[in-house]
PDB file of N, CA and C in Angstrom:
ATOM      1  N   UNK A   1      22.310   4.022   8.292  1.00  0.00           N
ATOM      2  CA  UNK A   1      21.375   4.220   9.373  1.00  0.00           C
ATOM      3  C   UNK A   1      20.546   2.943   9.525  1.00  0.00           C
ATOM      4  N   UNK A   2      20.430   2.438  11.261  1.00  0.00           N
ATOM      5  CA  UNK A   2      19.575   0.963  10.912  1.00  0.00           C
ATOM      6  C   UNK A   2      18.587   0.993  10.635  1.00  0.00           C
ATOM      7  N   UNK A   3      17.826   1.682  10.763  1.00  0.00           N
ATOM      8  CA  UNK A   3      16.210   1.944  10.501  1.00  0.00           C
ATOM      9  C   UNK A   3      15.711   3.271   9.522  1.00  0.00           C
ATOM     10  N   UNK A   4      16.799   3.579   9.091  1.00  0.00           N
ATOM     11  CA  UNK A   4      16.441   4.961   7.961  1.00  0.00           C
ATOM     12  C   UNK A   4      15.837   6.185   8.670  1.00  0.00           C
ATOM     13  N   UNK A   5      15.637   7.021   8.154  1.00  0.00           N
ATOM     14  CA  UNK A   5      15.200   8.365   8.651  1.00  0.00           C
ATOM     15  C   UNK A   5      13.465   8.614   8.531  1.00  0.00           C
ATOM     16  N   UNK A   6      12.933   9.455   9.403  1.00  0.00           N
ATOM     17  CA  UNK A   6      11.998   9.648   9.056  1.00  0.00           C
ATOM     18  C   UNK A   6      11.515  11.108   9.135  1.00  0.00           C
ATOM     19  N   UNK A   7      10.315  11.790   8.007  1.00  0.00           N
ATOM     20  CA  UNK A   7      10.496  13.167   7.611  1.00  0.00           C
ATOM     21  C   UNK A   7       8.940  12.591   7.140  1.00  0.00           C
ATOM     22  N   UNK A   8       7.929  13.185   7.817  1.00  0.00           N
ATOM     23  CA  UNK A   8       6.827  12.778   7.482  1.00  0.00           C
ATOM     24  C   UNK A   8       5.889  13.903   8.551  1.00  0.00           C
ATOM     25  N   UNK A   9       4.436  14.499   7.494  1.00  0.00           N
ATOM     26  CA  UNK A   9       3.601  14.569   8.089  1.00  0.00           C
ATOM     27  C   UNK A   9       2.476  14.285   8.726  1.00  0.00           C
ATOM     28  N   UNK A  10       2.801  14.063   9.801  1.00  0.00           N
ATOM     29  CA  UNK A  10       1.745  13.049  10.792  1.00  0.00           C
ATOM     30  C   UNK A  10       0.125  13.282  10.873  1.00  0.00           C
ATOM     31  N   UNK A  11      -0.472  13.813  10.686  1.00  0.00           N
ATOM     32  CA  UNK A  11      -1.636  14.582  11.024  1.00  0.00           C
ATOM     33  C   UNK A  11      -2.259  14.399   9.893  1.00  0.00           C
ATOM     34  N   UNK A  12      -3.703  13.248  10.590  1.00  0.00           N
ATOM     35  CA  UNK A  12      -4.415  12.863   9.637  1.00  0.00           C
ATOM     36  C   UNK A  12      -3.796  11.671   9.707  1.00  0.00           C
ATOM     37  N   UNK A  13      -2.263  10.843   9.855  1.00  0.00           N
ATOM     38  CA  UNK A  13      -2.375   9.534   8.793  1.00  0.00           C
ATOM     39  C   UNK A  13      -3.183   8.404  10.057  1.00  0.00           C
ATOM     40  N   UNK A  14      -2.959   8.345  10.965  1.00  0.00           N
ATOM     41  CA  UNK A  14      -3.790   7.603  12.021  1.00  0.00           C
ATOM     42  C   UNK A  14      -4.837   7.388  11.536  1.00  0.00           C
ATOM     43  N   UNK A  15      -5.854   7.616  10.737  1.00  0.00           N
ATOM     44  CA  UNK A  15      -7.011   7.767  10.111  1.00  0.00           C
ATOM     45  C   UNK A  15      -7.070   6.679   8.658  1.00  0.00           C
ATOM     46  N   UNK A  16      -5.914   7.132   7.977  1.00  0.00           N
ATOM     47  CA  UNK A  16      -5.797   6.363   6.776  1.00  0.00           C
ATOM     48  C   UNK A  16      -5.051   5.157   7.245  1.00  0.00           C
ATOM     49  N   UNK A  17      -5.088   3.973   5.914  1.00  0.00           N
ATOM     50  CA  UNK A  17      -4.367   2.602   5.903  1.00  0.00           C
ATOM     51  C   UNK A  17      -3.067   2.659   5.867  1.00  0.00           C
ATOM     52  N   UNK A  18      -2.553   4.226   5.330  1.00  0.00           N
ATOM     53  CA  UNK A  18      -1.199   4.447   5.077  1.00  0.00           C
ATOM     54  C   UNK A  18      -0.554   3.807   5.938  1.00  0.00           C
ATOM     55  N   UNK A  19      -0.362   3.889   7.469  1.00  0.00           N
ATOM     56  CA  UNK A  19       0.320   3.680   8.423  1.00  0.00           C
ATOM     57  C   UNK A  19       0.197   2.367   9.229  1.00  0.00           C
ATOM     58  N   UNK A  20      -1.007   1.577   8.206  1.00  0.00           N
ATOM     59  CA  UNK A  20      -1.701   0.624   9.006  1.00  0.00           C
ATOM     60  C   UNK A  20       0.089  -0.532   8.566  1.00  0.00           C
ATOM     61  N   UNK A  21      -0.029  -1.015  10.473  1.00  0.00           N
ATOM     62  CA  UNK A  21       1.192  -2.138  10.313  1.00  0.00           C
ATOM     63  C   UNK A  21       1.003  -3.580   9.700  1.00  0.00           C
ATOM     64  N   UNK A  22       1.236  -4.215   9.212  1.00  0.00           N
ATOM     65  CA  UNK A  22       1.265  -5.463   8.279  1.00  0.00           C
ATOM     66  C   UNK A  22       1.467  -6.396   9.871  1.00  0.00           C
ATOM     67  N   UNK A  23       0.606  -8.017  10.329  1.00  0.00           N
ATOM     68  CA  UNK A  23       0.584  -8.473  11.273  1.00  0.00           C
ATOM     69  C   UNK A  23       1.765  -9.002  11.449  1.00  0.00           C
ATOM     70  N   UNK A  24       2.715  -9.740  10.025  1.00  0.00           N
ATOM     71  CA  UNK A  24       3.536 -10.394   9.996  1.00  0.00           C
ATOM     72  C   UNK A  24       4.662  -9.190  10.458  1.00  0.00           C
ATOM     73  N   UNK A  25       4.442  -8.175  10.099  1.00  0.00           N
ATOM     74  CA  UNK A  25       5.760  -7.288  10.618  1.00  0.00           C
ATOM     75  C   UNK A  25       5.608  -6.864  11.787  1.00  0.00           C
ATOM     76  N   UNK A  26       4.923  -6.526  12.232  1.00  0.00           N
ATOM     77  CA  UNK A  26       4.213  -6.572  14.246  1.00  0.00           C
ATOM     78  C   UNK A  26       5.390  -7.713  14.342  1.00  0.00           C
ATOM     79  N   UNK A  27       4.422  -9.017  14.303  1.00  0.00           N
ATOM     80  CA  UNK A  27       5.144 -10.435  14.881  1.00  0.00           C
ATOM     81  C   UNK A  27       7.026 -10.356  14.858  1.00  0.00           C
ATOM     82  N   UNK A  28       7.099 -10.020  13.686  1.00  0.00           N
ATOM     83  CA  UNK A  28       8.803 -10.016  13.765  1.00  0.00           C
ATOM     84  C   UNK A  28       9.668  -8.869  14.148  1.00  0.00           C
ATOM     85  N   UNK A  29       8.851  -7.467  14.289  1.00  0.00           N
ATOM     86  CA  UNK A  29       9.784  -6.680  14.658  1.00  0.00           C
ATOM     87  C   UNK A  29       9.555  -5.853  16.268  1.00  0.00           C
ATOM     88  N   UNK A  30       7.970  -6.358  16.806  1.00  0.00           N
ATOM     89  CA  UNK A  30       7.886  -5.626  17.619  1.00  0.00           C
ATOM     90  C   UNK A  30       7.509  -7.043  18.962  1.00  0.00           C
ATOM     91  N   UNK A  31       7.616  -6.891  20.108  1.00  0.00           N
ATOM     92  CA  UNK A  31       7.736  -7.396  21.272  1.00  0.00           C
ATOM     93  C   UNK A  31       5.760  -7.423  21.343  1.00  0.00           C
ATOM     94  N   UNK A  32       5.269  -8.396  21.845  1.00  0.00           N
ATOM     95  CA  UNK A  32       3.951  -8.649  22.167  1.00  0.00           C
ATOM     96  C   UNK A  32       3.417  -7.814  22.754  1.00  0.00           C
ATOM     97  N   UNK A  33       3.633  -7.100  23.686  1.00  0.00           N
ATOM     98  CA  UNK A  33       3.477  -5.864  24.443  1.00  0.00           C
ATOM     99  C   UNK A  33       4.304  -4.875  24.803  1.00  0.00           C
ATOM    100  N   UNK A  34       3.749  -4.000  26.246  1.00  0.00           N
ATOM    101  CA  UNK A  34       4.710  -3.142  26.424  1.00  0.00           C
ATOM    102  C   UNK A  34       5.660  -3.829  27.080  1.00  0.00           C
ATOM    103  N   UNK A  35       7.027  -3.530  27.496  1.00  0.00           N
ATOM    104  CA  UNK A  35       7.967  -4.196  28.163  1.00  0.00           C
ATOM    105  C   UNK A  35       8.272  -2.917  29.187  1.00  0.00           C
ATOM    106  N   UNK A  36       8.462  -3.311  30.411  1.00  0.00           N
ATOM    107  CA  UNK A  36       8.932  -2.431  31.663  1.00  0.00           C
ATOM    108  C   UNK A  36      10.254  -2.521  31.615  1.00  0.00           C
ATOM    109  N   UNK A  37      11.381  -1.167  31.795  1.00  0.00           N
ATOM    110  CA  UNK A  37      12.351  -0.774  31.512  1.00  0.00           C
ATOM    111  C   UNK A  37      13.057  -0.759  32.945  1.00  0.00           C
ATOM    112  N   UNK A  38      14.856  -0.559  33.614  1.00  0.00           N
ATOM    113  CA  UNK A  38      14.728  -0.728  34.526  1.00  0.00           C
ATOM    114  C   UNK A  38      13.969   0.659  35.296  1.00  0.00           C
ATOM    115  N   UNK A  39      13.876   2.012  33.843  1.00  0.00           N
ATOM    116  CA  UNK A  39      13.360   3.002  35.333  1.00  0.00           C
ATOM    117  C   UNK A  39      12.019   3.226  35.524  1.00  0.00           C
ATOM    118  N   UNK A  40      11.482   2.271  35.437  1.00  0.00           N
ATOM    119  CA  UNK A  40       9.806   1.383  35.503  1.00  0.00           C
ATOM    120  C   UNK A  40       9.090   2.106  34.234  1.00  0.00           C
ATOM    121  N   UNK A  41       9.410   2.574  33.293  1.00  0.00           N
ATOM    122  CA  UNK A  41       8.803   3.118  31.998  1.00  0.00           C
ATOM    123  C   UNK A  41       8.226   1.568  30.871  1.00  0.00           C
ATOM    124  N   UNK A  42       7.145   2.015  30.762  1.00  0.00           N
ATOM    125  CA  UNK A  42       6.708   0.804  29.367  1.00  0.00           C
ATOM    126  C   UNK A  42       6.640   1.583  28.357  1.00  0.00           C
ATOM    127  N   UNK A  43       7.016   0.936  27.538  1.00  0.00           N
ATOM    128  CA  UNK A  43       7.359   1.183  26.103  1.00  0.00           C
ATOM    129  C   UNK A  43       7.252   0.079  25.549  1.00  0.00           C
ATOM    130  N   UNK A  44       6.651  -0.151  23.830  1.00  0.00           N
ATOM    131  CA  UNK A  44       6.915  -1.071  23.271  1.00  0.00           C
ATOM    132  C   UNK A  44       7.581  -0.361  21.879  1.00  0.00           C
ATOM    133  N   UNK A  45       8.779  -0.923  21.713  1.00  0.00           N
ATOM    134  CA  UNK A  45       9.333  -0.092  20.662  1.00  0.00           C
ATOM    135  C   UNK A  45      10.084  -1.484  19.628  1.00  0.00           C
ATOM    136  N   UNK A  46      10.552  -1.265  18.685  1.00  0.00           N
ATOM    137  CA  UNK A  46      11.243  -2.221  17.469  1.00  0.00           C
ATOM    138  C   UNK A  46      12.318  -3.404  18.334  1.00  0.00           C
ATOM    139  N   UNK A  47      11.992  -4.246  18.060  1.00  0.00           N
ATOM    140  CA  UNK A  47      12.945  -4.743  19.081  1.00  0.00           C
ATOM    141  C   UNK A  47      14.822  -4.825  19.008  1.00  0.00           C
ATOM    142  N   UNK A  48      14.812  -4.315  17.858  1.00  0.00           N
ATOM    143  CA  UNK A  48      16.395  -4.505  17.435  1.00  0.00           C
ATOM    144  C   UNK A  48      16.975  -3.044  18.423  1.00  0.00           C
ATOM    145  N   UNK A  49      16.237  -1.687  19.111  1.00  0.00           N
ATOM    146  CA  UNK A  49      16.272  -0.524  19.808  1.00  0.00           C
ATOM    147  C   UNK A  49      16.385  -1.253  21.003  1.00  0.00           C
ATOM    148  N   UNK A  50      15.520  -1.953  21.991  1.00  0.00           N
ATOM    149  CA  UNK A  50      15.455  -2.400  22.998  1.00  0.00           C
ATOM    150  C   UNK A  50      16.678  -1.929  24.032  1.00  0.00           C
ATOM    151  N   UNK A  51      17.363  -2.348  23.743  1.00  0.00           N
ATOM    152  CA  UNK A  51      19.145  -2.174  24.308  1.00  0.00           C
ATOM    153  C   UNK A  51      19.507  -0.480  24.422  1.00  0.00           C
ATOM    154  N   UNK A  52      19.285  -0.208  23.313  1.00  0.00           N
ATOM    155  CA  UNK A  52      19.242   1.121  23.345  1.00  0.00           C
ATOM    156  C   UNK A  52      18.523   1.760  24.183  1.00  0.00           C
ATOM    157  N   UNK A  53      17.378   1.714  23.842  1.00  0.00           N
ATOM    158  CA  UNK A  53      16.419   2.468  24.576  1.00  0.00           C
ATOM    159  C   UNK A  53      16.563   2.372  25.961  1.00  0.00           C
ATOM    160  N   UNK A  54      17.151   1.141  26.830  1.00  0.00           N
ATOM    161  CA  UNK A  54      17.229   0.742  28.086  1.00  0.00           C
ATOM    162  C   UNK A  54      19.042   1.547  28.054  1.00  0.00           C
ATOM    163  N   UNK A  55      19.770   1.938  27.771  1.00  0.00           N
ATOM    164  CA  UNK A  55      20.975   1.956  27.739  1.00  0.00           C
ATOM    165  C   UNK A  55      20.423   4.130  27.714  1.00  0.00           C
ATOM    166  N   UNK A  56      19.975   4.852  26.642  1.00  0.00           N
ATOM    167  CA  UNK A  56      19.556   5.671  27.093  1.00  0.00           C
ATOM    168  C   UNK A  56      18.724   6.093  28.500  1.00  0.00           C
ATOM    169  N   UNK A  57      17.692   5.415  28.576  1.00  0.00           N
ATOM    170  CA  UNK A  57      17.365   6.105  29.730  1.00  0.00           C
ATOM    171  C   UNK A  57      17.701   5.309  31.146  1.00  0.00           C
ATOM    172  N   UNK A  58      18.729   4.231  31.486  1.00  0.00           N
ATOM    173  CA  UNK A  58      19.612   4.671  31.892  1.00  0.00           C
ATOM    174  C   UNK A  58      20.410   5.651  32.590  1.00  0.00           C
ATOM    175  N   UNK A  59      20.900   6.306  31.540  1.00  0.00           N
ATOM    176  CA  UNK A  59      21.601   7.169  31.803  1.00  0.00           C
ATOM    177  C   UNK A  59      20.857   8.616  32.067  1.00  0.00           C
ATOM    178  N   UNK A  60      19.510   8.715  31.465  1.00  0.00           N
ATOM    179  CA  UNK A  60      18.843   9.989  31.602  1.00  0.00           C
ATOM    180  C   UNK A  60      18.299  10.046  33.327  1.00  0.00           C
ATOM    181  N   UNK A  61      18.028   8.579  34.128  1.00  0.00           N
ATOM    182  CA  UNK A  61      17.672   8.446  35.050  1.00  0.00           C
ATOM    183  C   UNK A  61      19.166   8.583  36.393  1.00  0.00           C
ATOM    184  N   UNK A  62      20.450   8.123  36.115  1.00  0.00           N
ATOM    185  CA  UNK A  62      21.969   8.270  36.273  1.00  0.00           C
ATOM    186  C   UNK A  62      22.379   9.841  36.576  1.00  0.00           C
ATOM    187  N   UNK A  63      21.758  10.604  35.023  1.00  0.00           N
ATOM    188  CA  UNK A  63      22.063  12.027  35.325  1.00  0.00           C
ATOM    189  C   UNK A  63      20.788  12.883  36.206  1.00  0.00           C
ATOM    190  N   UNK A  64      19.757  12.676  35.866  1.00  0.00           N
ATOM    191  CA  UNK A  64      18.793  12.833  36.681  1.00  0.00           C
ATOM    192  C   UNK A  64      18.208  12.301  37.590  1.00  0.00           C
ATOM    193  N   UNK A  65      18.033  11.790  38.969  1.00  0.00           N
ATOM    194  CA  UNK A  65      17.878  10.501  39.425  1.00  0.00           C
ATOM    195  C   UNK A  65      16.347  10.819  40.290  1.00  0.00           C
ATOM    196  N   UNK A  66      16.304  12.306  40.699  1.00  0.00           N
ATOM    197  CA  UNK A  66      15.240  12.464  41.315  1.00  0.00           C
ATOM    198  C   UNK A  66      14.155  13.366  40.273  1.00  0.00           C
ATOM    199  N   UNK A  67      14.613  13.014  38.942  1.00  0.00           N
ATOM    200  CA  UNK A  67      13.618  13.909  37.690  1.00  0.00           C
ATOM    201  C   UNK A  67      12.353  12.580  37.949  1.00  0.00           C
TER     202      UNK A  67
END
């Protein structure tokens, strides 16, 4: 799996350091901001997904076009 699984309870960690992101890993894994998709959605997500994420919805916009 490229990015491993995740199985975690969320609630509460926003609060703690637990979740706090490291700057150097921001810089290398995530895009400076949000990026506009072609079905005008921003998202800023991992950048190695990018493709994906544009390749899914896509197709969610393809099968649905007036959702």
């Amino acid at each position: 799996m490229l990015l491993g699984e995740f199985d975690l309870y969320y609630a509460g960690l926003s609060t703690s350091s637990w979740t706090a992101m490291g700057a150097s890993w921001v810089s290398a894994n995530l895009p400076a901001s949000r990026q506009t998709y072609s079905t005008g959605i921003r998202a800023r997500c991992h950048v190695r997904l990018h493709d994906d994420l544009e390749a899914a919805l896509a197709e969610v916009q393809a099968t649905y076009p007036s959702w």
